[in-house]
Protein backbone atom coordinates (compact mmCIF):
# COMPACT_ATOMS: atom_id res chain seq x y z
CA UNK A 1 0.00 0.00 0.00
CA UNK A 2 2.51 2.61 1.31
CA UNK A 3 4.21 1.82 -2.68
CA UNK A 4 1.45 2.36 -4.82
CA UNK A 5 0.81 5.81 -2.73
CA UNK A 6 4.54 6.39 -3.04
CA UNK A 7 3.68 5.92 -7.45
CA UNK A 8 1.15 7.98 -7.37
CA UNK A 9 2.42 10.98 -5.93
CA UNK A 10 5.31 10.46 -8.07
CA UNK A 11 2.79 10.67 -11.09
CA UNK A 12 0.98 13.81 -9.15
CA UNK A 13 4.46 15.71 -8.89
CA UNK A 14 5.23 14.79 -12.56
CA UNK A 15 2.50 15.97 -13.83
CA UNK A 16 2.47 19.30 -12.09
CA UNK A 17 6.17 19.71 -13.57
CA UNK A 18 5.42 18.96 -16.59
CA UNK A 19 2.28 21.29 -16.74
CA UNK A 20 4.29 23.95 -14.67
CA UNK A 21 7.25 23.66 -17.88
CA UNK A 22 4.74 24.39 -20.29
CA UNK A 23 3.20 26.90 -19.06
CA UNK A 24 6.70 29.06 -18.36
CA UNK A 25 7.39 27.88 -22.03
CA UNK A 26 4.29 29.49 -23.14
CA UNK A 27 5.07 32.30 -21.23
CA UNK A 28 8.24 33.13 -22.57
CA UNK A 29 7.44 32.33 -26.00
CA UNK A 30 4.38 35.12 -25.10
CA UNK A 31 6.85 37.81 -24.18
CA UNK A 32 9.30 36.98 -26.88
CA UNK A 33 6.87 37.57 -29.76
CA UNK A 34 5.85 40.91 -28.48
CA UNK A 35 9.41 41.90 -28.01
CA UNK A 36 10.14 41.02 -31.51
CA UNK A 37 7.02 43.01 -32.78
CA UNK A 38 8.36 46.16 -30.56
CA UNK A 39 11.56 45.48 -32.29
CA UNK A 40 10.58 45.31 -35.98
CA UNK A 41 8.42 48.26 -35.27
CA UNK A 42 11.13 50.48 -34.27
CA UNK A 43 13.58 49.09 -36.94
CA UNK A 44 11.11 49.45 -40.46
CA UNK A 45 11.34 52.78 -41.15
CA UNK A 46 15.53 52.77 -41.49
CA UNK A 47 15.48 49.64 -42.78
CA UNK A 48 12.69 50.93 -46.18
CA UNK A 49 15.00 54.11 -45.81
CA UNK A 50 18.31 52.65 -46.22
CA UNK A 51 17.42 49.71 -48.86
CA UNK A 52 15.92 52.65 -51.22
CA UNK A 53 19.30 54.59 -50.84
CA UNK A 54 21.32 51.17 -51.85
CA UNK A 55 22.95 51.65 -55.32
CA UNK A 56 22.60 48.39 -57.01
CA UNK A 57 21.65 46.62 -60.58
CA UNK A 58 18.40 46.14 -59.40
CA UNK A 59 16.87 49.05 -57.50
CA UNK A 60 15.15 48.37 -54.47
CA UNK A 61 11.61 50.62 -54.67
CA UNK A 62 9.38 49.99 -51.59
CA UNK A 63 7.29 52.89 -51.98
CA UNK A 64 6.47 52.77 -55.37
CA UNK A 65 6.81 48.86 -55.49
CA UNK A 66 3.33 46.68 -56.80
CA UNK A 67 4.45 44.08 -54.32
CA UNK A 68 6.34 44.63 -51.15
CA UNK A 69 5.96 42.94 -48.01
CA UNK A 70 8.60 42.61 -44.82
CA UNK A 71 9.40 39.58 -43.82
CA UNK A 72 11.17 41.10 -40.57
CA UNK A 73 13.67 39.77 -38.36
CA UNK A 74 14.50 36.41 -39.41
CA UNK A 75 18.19 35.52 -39.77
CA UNK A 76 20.53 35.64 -37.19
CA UNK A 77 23.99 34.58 -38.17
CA UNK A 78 27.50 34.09 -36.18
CA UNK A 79 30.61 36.06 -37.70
CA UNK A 80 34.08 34.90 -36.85
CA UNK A 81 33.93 36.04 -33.17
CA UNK A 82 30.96 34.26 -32.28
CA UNK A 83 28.78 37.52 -32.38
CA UNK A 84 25.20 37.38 -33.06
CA UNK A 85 24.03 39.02 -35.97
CA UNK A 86 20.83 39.94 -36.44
CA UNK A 87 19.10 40.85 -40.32
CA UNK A 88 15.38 42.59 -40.95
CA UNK A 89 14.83 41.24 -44.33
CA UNK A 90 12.11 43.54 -46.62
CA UNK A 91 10.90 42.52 -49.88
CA UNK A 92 9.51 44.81 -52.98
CA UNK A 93 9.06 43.15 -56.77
CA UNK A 94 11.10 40.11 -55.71
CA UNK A 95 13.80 42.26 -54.86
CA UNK A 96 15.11 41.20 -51.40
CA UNK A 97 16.66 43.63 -48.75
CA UNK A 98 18.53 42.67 -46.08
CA UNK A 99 19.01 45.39 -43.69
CA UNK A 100 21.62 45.18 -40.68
CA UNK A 101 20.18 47.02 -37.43
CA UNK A 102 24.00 47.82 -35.45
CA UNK A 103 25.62 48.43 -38.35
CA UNK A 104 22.66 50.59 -40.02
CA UNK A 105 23.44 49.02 -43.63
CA UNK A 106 21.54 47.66 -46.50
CA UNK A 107 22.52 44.76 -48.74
CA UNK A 108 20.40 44.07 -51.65
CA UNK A 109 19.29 40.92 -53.80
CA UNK A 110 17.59 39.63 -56.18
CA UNK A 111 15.97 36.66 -54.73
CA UNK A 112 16.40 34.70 -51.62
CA UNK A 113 18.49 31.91 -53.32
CA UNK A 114 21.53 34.59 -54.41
CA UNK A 115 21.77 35.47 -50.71
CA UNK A 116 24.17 34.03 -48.46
């Protein structure tokens, strides 16, 4: 008897973890999306500003552009020092911008395959 009491308050106290983990997770995740929202937000206007301003074969036209949309902040890459690197990517006529927050600069491409 004192066993199968022992089990189930095992099974009690695992459960309660388990539900207590997911909700935290949820949580977080919560917080993170409206941080990145806040984020993007703040960084769109430099970002259409600096891609239009890009000299390039194929111009970059957001506000005249048929098609635009911004994908937002969806890469993050490592350079050589292990730094995190984060790029706000907009799109106008299947032109693709990628626009570096820190360093305030624009690269520009023509679709998402001749990017790195």
């Amino acid at each position: 008897m004192t066993f199968q009491r022992i089990m189930i308050a095992l099974m009690v106290l695992l459960a309660a973890g388990l539900a207590g983990s997911f909700y935290m997770n949820w949580k977080t995740l919560t917080q993170l999306r409206t941080v990145k929202a806040f984020v993007e937000q703040a960084v769109f206007p430099d970002a259409v500003v600096a891609c239009e301003k890009v000299q390039s074969s194929t111009p970059f036209k957001w506000t005249g552009g048929k098609q635009t949309a911004a994908i937002g902040i969806n890469s993050v890459k490592l350079n050589n020092k292990d730094t995190i690197i984060a790029s706000y990517t907009l799109v106008a006529d299947s032109v693709y911008c990628d626009y570096d927050p820190i360093k305030k600069k624009a690269d520009i491409g023509s679709s998402f395959l001749e990017r790195e």
